[in-house]
C-alpha atoms as a PDB file:
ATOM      1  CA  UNK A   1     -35.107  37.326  10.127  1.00  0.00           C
ATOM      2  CA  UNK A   2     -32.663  36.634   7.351  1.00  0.00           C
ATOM      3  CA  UNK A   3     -31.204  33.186   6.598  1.00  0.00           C
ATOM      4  CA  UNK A   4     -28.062  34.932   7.181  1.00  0.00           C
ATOM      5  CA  UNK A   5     -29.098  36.437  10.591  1.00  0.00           C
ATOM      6  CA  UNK A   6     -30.463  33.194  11.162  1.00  0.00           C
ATOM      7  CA  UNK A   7     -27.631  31.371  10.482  1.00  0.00           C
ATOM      8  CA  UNK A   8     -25.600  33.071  13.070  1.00  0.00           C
ATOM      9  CA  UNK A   9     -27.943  32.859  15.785  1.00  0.00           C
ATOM     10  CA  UNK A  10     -27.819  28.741  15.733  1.00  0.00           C
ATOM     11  CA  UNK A  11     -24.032  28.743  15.222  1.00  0.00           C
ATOM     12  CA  UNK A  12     -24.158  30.894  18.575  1.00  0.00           C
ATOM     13  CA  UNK A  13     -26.496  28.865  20.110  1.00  0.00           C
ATOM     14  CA  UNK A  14     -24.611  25.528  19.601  1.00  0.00           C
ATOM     15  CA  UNK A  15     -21.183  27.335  20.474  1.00  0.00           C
ATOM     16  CA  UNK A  16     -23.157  28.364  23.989  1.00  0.00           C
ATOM     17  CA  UNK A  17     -23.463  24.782  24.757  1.00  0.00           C
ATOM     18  CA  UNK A  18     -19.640  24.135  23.616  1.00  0.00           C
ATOM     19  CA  UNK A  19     -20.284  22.688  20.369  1.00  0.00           C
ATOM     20  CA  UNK A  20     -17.177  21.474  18.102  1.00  0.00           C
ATOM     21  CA  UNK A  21     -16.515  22.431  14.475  1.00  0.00           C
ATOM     22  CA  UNK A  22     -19.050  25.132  13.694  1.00  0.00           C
ATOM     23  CA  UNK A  23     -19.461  25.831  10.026  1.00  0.00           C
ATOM     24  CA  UNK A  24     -21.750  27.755   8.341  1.00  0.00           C
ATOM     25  CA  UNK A  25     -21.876  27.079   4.709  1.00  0.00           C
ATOM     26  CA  UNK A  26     -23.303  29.321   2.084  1.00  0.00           C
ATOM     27  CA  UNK A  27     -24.799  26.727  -0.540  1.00  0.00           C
ATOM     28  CA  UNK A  28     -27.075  29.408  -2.497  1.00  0.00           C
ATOM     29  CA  UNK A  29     -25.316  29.202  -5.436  1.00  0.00           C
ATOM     30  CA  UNK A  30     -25.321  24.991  -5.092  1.00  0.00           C
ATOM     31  CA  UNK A  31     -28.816  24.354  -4.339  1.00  0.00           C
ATOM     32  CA  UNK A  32     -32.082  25.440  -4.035  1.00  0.00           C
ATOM     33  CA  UNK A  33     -33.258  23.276  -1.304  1.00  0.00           C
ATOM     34  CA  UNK A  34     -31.424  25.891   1.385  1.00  0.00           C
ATOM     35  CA  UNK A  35     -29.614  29.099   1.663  1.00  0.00           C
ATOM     36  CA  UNK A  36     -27.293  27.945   4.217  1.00  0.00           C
ATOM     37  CA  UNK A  37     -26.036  24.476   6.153  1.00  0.00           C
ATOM     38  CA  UNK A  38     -24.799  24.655  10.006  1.00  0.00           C
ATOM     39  CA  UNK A  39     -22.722  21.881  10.434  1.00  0.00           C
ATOM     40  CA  UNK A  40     -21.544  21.337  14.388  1.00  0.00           C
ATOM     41  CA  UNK A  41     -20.800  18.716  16.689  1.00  0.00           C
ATOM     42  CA  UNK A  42     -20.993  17.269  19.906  1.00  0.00           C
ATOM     43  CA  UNK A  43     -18.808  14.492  22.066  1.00  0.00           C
ATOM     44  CA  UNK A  44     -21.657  12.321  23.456  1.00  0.00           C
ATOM     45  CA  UNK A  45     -25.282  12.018  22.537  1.00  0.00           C
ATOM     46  CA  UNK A  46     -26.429  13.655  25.273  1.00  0.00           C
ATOM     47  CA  UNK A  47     -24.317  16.969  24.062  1.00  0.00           C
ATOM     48  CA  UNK A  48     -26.039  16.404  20.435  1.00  0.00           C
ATOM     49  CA  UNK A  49     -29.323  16.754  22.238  1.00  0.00           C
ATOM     50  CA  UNK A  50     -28.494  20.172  24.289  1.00  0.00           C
ATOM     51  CA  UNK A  51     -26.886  21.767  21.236  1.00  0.00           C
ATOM     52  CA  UNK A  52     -30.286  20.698  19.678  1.00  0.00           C
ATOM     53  CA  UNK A  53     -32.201  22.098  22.582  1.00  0.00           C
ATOM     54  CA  UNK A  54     -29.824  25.174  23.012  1.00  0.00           C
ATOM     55  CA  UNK A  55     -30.569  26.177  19.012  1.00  0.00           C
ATOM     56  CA  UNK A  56     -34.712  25.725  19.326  1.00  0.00           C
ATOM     57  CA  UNK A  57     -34.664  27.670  22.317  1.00  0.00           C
ATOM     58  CA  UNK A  58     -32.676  30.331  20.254  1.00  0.00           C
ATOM     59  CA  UNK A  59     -34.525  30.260  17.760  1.00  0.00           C
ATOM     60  CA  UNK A  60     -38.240  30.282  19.817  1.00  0.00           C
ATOM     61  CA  UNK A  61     -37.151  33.421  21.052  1.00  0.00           C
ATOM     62  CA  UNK A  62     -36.957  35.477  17.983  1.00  0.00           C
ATOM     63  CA  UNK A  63     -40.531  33.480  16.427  1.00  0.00           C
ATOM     64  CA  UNK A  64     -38.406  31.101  14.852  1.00  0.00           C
ATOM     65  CA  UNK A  65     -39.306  27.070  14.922  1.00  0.00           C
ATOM     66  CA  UNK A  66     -37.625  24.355  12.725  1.00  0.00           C
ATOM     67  CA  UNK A  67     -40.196  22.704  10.495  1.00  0.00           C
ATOM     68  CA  UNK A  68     -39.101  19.315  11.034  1.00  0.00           C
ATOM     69  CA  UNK A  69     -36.139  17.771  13.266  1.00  0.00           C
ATOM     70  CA  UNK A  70     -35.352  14.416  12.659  1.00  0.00           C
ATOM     71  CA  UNK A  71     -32.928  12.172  14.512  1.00  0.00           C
ATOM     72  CA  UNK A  72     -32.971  13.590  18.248  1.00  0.00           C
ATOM     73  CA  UNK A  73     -33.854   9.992  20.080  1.00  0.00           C
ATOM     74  CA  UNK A  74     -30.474   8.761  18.532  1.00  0.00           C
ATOM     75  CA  UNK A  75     -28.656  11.590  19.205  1.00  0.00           C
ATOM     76  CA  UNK A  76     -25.555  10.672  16.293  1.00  0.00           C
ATOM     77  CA  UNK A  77     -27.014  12.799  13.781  1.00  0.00           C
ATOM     78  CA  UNK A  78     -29.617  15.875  14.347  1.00  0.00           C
ATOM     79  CA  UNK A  79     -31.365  17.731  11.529  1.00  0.00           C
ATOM     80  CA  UNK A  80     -33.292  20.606  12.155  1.00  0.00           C
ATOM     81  CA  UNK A  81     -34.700  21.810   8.913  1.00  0.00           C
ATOM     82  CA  UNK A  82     -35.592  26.139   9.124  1.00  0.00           C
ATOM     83  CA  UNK A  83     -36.084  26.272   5.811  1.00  0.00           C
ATOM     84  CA  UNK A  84     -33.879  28.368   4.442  1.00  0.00           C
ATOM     85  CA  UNK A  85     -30.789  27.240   7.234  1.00  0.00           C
ATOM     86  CA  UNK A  86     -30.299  23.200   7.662  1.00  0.00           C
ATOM     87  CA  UNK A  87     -28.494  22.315  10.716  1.00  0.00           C
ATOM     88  CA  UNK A  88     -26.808  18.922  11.301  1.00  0.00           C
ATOM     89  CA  UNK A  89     -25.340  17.869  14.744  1.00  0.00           C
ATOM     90  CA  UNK A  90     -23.274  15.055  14.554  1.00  0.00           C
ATOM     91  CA  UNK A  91     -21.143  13.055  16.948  1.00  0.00           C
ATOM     92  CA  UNK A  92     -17.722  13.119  15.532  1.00  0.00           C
ATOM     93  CA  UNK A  93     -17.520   9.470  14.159  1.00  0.00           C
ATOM     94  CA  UNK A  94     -21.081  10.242  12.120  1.00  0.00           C
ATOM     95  CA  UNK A  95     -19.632  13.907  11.055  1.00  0.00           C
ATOM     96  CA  UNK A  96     -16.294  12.589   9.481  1.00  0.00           C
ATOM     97  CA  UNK A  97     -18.039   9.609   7.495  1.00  0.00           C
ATOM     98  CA  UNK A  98     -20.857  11.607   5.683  1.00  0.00           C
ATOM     99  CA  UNK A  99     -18.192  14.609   5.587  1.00  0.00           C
ATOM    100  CA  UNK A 100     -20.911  17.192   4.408  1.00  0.00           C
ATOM    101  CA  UNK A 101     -18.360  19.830   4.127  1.00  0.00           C
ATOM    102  CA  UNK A 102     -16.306  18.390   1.438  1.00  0.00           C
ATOM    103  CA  UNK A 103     -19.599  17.513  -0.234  1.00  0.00           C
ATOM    104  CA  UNK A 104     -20.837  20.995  -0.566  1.00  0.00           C
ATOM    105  CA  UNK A 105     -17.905  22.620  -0.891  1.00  0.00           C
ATOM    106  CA  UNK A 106     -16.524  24.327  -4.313  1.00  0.00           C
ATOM    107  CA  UNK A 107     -14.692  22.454  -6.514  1.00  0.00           C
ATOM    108  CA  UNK A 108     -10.881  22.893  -6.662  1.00  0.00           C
ATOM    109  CA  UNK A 109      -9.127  25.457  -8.841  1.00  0.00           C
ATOM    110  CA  UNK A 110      -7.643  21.766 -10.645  1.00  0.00           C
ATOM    111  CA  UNK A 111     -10.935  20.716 -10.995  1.00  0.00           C
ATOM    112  CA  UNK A 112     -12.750  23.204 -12.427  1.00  0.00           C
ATOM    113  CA  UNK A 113     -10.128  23.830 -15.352  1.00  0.00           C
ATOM    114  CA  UNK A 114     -10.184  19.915 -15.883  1.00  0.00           C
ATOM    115  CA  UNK A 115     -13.788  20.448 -16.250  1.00  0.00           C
ATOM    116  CA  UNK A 116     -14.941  16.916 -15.747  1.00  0.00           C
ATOM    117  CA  UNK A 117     -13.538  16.598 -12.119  1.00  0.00           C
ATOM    118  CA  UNK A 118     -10.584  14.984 -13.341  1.00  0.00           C
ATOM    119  CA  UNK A 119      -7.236  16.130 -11.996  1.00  0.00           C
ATOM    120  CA  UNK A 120      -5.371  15.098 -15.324  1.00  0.00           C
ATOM    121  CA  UNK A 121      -5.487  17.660 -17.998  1.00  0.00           C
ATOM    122  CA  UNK A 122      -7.706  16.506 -21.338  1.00  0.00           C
ATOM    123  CA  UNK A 123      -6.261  14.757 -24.306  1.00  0.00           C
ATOM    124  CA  UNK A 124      -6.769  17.612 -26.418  1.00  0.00           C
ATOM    125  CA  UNK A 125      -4.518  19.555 -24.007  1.00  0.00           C
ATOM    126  CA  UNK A 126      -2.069  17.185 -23.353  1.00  0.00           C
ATOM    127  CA  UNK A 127      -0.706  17.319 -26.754  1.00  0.00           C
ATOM    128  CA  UNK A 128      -1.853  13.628 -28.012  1.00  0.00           C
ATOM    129  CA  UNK A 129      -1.878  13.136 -31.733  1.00  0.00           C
ATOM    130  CA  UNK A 130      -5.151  13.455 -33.860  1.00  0.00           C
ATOM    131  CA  UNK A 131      -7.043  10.105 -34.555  1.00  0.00           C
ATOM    132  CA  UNK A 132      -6.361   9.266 -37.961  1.00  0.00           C
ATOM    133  CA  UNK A 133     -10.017   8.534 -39.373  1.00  0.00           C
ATOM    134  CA  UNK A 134     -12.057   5.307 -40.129  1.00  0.00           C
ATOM    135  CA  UNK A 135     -11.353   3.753 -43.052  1.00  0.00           C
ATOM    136  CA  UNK A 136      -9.830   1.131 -44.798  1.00  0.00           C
ATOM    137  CA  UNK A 137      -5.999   0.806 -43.726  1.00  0.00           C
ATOM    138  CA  UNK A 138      -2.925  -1.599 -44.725  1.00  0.00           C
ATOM    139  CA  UNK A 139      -2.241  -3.071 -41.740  1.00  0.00           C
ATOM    140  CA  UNK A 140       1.712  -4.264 -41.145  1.00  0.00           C
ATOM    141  CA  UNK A 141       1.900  -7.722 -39.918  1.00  0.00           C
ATOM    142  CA  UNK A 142       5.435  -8.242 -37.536  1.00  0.00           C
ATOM    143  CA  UNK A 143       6.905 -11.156 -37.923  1.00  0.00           C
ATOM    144  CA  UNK A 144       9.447 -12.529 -35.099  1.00  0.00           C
END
């Protein structure tokens, strides 16, 4: 099964037991830890935990098993690690604060030509004059 194909079937799965917010994220080009992030979520704890349930059942029946899953007692934040497809359940209050969308998201159009993140365009761009360079200078003393 692909990562793609993979993918799919646990955003399925978790919209079977009426997850919230499904996104699948391609983060290939981002990092090499994954291929792909499933991001859901659930109202109460106890929906965290059936999503959870509902996408290792999926996933058993095509020979697929997570290789670790870490926070299902707590049921705020699920991670089911597949390898090459990380899923995170959240309960809404735990999804907006660690906002893992924005996170691995592309940068802005603005950002990228900034090239440093910034939103303002460089000095060099912006027209400032040239540094005049080190040296010894007459300096004008203003007397009031």
């Amino acid at each position: 099964m692909t990562p793609l194909q993979l993918s799919r079937l646990i955003a399925n799965a978790a919209a079977e037991k009426k997850a919230r917010g499904i996104v699948r994220l391609d983060i290939r080009q981002k990092t090499s830890i994954a291929d792909y992030f499933v991001i859901c979520e659930g109202d109460t704890d106890r929906q965290v935990r059936a999503i959870t349930d509902s996408i290792i059942e999926a996933g058993k029946s095509k020979g697929v098993r997570p290789l670790r899953i870490a926070g299902y007692d707590d049921g705020s934040w699920v991670v089911l690690d597949y390898a090459s497809v990380i899923v995170h359940v959240f309960l809404p209050g735990e999804r907006s604060y660690y906002d893992l969308e924005s996170l691995w998201k592309g940068p802005a159009k603005a950002d990228a030509a900034a090239g440093n993140g910034s939103k303002k365009t460089p000095a060099k761009e912006r027209g400032r004059p040239a540094r005049k360079p080190a040296g010894a200078t007459r300096r004008r003393i203003r007397s009031y």
